[in-house]
PDB file of N, CA and C in Angstrom:
ATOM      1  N   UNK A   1     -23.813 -19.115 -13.765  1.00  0.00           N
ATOM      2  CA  UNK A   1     -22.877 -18.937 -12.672  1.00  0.00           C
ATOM      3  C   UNK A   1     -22.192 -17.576 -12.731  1.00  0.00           C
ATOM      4  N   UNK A   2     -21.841 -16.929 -13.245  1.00  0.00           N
ATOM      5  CA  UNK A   2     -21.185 -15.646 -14.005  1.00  0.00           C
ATOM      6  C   UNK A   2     -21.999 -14.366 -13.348  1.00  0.00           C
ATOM      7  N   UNK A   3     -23.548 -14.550 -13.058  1.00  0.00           N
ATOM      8  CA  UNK A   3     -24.108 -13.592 -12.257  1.00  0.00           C
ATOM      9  C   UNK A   3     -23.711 -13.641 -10.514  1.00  0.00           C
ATOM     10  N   UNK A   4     -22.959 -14.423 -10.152  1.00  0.00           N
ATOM     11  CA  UNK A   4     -22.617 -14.324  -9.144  1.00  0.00           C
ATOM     12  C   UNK A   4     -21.340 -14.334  -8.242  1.00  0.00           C
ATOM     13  N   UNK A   5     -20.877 -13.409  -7.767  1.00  0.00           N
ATOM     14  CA  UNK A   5     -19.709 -13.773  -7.413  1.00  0.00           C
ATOM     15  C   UNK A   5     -19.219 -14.527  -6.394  1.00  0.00           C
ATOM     16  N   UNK A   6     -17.963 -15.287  -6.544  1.00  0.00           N
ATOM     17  CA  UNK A   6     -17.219 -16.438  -6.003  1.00  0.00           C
ATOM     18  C   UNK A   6     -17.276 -15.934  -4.459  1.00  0.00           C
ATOM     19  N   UNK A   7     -16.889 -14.759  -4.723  1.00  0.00           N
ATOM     20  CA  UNK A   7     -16.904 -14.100  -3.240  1.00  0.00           C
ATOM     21  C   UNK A   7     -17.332 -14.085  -2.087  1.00  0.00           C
ATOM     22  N   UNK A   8     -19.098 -14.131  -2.506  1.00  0.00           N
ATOM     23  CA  UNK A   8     -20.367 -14.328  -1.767  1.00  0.00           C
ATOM     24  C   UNK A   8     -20.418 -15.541  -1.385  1.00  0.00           C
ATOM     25  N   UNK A   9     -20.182 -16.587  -1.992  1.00  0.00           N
ATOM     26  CA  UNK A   9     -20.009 -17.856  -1.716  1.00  0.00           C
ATOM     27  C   UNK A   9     -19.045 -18.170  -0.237  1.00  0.00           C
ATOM     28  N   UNK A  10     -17.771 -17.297  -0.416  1.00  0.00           N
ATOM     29  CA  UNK A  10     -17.072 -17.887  -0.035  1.00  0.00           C
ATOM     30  C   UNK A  10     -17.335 -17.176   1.261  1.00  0.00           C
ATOM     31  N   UNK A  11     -17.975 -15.900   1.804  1.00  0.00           N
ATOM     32  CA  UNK A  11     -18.075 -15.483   2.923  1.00  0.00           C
ATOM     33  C   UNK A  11     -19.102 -16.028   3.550  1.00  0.00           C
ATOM     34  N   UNK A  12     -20.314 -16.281   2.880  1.00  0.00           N
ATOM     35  CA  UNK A  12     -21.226 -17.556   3.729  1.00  0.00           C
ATOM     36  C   UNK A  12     -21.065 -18.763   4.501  1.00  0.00           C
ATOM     37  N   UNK A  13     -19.597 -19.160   3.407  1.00  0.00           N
ATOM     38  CA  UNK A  13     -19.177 -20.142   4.299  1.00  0.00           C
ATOM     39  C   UNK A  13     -18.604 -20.140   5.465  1.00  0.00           C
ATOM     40  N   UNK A  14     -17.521 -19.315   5.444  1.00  0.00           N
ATOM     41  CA  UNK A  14     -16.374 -18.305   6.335  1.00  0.00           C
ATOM     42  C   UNK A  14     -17.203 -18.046   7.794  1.00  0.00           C
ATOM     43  N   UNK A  15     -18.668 -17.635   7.072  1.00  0.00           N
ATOM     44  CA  UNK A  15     -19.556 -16.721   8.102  1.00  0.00           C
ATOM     45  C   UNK A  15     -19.676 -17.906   8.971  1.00  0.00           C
ATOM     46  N   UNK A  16     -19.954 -19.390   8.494  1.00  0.00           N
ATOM     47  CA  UNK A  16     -20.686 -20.644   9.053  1.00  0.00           C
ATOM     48  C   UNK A  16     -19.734 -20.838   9.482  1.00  0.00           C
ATOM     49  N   UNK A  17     -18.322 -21.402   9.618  1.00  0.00           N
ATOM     50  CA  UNK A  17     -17.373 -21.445   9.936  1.00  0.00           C
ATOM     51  C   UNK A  17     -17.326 -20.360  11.432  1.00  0.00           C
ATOM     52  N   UNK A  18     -17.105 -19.455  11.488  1.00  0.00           N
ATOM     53  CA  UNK A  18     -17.153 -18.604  12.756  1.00  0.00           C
ATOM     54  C   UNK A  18     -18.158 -18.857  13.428  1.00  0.00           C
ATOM     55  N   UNK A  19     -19.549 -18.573  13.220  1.00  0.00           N
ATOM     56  CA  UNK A  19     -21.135 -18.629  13.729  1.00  0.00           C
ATOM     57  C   UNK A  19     -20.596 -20.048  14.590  1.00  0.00           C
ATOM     58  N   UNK A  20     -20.341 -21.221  13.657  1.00  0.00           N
ATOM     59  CA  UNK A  20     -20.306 -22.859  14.495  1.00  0.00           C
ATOM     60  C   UNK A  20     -18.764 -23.085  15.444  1.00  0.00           C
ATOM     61  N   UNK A  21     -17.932 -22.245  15.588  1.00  0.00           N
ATOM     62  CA  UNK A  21     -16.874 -22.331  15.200  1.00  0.00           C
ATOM     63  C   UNK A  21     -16.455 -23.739  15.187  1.00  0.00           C
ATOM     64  N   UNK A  22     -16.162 -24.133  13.700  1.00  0.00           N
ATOM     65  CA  UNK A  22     -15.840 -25.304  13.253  1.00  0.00           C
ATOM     66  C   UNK A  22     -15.186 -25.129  12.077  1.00  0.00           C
ATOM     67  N   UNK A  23     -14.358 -26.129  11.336  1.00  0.00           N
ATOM     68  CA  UNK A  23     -13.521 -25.675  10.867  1.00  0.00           C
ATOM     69  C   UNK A  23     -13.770 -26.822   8.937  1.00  0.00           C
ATOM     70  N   UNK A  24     -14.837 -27.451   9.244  1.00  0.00           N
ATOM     71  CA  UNK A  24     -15.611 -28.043   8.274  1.00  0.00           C
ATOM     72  C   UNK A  24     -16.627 -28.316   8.106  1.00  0.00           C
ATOM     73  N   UNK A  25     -17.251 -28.479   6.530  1.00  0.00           N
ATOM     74  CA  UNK A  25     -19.138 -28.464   7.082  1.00  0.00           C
ATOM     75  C   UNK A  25     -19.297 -29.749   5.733  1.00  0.00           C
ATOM     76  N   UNK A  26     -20.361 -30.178   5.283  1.00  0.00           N
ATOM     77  CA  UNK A  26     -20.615 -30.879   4.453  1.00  0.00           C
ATOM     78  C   UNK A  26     -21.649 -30.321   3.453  1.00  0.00           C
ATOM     79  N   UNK A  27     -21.078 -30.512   2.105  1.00  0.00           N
ATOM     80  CA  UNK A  27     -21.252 -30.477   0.627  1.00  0.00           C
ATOM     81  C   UNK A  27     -23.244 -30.213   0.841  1.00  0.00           C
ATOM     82  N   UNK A  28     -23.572 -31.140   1.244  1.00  0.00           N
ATOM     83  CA  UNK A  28     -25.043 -31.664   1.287  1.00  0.00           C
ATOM     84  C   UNK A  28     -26.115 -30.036   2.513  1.00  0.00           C
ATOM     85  N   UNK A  29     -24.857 -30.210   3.296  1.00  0.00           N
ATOM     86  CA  UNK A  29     -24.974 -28.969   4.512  1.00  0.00           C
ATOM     87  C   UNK A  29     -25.210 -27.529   3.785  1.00  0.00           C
ATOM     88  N   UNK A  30     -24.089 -27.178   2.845  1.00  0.00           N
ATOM     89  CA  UNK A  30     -23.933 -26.337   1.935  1.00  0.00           C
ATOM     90  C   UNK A  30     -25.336 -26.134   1.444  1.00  0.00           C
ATOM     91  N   UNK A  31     -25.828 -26.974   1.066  1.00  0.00           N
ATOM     92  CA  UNK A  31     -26.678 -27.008  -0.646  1.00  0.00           C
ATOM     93  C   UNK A  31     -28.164 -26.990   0.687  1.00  0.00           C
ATOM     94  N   UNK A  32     -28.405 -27.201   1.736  1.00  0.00           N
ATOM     95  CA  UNK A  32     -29.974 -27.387   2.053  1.00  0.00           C
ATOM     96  C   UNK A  32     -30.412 -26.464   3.276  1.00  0.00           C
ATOM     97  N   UNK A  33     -28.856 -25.952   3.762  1.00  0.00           N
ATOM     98  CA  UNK A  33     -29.094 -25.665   5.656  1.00  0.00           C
ATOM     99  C   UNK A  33     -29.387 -24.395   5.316  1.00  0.00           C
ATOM    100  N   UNK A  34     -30.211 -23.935   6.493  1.00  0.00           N
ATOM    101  CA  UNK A  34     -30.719 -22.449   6.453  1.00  0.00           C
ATOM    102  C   UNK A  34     -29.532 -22.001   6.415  1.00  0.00           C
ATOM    103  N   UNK A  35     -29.745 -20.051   5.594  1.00  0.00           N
ATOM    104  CA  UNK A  35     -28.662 -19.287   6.090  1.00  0.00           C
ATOM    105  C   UNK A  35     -27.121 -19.856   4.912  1.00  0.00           C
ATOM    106  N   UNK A  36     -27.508 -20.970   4.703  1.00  0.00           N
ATOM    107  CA  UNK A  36     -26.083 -21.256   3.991  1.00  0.00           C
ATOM    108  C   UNK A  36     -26.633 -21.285   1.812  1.00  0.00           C
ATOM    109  N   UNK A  37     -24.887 -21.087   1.383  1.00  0.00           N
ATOM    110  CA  UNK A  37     -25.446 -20.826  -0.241  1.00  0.00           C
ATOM    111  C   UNK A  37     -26.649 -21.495  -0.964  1.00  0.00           C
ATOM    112  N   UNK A  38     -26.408 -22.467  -0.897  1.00  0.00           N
ATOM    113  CA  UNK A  38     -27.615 -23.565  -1.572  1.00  0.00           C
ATOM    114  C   UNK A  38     -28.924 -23.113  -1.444  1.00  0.00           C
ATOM    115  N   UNK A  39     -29.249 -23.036  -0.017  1.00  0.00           N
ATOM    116  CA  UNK A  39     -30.705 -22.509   0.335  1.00  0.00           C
ATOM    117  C   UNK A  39     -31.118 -21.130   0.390  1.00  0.00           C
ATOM    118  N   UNK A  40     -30.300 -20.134   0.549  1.00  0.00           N
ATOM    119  CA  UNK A  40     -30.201 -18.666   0.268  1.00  0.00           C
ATOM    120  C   UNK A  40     -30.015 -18.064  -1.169  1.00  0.00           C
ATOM    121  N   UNK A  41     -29.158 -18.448  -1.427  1.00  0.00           N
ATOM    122  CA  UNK A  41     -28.776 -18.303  -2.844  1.00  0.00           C
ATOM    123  C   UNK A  41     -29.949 -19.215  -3.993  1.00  0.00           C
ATOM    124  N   UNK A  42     -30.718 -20.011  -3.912  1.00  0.00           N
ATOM    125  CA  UNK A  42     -31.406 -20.971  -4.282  1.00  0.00           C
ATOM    126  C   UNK A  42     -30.469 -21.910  -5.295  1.00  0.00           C
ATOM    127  N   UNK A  43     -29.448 -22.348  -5.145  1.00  0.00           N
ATOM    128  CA  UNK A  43     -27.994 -23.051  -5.742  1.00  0.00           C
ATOM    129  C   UNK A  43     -28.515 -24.860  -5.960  1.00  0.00           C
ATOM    130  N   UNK A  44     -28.777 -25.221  -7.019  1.00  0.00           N
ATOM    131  CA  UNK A  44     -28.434 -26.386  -7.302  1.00  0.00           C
ATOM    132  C   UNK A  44     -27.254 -27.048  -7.293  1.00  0.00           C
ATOM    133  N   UNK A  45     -27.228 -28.692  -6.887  1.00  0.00           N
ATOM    134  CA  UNK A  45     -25.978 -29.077  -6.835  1.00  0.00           C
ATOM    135  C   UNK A  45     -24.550 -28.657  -7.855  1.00  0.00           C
ATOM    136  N   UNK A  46     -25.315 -29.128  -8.876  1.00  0.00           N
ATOM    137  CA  UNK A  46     -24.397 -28.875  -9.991  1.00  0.00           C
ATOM    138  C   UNK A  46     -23.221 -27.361  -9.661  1.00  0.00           C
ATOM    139  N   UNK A  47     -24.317 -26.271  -9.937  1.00  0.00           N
ATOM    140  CA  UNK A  47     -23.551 -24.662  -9.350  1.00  0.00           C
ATOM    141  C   UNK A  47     -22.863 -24.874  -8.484  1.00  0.00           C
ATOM    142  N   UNK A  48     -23.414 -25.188  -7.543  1.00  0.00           N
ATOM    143  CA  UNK A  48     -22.595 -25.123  -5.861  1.00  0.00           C
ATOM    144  C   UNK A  48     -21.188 -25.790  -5.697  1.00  0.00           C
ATOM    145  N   UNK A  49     -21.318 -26.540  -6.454  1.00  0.00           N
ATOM    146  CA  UNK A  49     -20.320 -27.284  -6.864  1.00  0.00           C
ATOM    147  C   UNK A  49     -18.924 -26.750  -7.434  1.00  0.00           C
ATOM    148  N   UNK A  50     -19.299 -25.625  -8.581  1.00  0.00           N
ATOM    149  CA  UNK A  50     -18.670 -25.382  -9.574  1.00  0.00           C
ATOM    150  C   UNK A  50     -18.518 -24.001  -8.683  1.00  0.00           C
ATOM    151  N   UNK A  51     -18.744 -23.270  -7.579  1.00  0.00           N
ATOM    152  CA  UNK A  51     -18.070 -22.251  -6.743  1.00  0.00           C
ATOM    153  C   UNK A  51     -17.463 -22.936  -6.228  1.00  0.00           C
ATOM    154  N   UNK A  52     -17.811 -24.253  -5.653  1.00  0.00           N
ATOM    155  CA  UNK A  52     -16.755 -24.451  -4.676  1.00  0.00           C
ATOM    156  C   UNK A  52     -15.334 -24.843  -4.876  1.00  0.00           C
ATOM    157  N   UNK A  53     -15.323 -25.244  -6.216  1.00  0.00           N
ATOM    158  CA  UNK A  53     -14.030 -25.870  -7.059  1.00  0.00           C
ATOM    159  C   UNK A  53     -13.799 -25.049  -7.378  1.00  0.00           C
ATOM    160  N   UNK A  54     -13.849 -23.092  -7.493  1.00  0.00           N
ATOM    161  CA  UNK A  54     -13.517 -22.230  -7.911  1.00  0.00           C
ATOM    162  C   UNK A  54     -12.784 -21.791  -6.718  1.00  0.00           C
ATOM    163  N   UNK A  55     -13.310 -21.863  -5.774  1.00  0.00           N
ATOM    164  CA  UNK A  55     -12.517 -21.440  -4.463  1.00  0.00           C
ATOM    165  C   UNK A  55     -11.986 -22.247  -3.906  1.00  0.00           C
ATOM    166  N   UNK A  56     -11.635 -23.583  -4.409  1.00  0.00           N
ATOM    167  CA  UNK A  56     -10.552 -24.432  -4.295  1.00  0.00           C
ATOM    168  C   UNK A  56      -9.630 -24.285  -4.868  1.00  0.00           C
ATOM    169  N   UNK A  57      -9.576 -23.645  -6.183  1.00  0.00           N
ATOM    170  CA  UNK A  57      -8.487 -23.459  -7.144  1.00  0.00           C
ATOM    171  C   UNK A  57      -7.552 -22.539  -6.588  1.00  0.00           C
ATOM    172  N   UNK A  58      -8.371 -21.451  -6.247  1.00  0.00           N
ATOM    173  CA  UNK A  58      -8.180 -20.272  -5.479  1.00  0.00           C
ATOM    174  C   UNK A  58      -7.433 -20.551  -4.009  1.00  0.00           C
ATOM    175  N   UNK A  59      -7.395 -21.668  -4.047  1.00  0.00           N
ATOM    176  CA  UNK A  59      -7.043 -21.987  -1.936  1.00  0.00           C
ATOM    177  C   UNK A  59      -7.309 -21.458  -1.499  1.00  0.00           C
ATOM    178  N   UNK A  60      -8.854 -20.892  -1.319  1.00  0.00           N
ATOM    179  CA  UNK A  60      -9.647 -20.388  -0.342  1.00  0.00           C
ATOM    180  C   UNK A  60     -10.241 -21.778   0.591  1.00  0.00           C
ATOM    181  N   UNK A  61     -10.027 -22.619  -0.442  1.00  0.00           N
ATOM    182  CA  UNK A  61     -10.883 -23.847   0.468  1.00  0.00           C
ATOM    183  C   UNK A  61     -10.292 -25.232   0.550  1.00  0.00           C
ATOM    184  N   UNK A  62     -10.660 -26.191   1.069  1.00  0.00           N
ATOM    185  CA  UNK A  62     -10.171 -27.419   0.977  1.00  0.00           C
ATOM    186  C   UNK A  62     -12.002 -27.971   0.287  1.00  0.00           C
ATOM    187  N   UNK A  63     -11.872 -28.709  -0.422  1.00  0.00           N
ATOM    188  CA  UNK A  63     -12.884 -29.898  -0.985  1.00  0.00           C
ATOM    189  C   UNK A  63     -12.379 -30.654  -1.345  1.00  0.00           C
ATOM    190  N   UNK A  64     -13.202 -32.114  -0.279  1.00  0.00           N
ATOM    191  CA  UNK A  64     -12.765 -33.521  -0.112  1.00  0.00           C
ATOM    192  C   UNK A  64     -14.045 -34.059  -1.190  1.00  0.00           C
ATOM    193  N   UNK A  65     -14.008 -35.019  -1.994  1.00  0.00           N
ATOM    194  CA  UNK A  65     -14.967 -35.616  -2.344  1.00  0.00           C
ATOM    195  C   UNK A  65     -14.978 -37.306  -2.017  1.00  0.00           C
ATOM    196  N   UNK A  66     -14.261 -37.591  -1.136  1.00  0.00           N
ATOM    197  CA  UNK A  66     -13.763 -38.701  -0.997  1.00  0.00           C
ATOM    198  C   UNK A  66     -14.678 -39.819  -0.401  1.00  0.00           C
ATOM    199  N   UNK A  67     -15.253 -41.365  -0.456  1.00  0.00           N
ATOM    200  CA  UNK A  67     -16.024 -41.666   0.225  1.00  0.00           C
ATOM    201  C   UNK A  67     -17.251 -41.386   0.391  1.00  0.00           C
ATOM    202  N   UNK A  68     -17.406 -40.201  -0.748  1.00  0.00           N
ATOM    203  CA  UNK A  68     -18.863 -40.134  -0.280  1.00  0.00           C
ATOM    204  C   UNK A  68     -18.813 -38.941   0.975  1.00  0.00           C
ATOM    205  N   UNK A  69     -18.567 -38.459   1.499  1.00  0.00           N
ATOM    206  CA  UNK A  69     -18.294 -37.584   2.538  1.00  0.00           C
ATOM    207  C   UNK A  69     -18.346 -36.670   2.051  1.00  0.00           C
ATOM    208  N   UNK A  70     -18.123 -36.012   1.216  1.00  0.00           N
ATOM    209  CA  UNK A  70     -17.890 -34.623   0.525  1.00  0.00           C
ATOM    210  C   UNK A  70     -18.030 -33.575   1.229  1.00  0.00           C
ATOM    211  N   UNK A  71     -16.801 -33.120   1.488  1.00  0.00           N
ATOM    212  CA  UNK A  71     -16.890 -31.990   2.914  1.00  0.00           C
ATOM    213  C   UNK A  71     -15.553 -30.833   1.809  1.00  0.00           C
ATOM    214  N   UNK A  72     -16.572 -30.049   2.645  1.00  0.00           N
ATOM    215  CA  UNK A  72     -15.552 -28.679   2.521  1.00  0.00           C
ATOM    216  C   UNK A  72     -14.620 -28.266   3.873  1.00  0.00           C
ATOM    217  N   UNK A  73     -13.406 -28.046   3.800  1.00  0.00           N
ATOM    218  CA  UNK A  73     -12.450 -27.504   4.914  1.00  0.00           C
ATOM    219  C   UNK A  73     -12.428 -25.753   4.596  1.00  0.00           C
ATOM    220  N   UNK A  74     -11.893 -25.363   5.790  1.00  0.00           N
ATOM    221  CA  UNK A  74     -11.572 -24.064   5.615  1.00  0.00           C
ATOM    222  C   UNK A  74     -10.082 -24.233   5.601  1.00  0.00           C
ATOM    223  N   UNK A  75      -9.622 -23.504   4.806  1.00  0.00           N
ATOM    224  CA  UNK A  75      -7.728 -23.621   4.038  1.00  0.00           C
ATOM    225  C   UNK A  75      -7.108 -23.564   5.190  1.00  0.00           C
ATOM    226  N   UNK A  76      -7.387 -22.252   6.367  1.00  0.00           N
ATOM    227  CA  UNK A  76      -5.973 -22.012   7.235  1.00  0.00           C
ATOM    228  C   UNK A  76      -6.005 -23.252   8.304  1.00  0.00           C
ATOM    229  N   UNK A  77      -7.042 -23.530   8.777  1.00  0.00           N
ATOM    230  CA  UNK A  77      -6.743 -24.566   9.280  1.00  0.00           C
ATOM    231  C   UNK A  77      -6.775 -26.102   9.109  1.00  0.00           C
ATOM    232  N   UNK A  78      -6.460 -26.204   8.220  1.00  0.00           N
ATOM    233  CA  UNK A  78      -6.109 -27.386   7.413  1.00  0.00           C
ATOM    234  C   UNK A  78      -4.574 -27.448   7.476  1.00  0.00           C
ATOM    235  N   UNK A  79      -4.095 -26.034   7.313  1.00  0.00           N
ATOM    236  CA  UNK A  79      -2.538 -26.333   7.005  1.00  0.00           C
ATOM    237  C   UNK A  79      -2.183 -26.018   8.738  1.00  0.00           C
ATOM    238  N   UNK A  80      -2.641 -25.450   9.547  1.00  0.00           N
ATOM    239  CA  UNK A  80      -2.420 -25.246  10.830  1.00  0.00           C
ATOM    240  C   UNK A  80      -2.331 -26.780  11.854  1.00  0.00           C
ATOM    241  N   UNK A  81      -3.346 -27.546  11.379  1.00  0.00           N
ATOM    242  CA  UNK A  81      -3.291 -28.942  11.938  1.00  0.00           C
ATOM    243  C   UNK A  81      -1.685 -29.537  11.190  1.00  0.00           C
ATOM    244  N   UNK A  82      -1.400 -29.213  10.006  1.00  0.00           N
ATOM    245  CA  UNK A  82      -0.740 -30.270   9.464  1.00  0.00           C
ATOM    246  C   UNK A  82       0.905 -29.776   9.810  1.00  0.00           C
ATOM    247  N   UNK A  83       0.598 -28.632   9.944  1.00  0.00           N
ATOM    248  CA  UNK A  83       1.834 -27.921  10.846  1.00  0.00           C
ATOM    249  C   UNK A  83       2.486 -28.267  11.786  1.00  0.00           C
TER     250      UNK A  83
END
């Protein structure tokens, strides 16, 4: 994980986020959809995982693992709804 930075991760997502404009995508979405880390990056669950809880720490992101759903939010509007 160390060869790559958190960074890259986090603008792919950002990028998907604008491209759809939507404001959440799913864990599974991440790891298989064209264009996104998992499948570009060639990212096993495990990794993908361990950026994304890096840029959660970071509050770059929201990650739900809840239910089985496992979705990623984008931070500002998460707190913009709750506003």
């Amino acid at each position: 994980m160390d060869s790559l930075d958190v960074f890259v991760i986090w603008y792919l997502i950002q990028h998907y986020f604008e491209e759809k404009n939507t404001d959440s995508v799913g864990i599974d979405h991440l790891l298989q959809g064209e264009n996104l880390p998992g499948k570009l990056l060639q990212l096993n669950r495990l990794t993908l995982n361990q950026y994304l809880d890096e840029l959660a720490d970071q509050n770059r992101i929201v990650v739900n693992r809840t239910a089985g759903l496992d979705m990623v939010y984008q931070k500002d509007h998460i707190w913009q709804t709750v506003l």
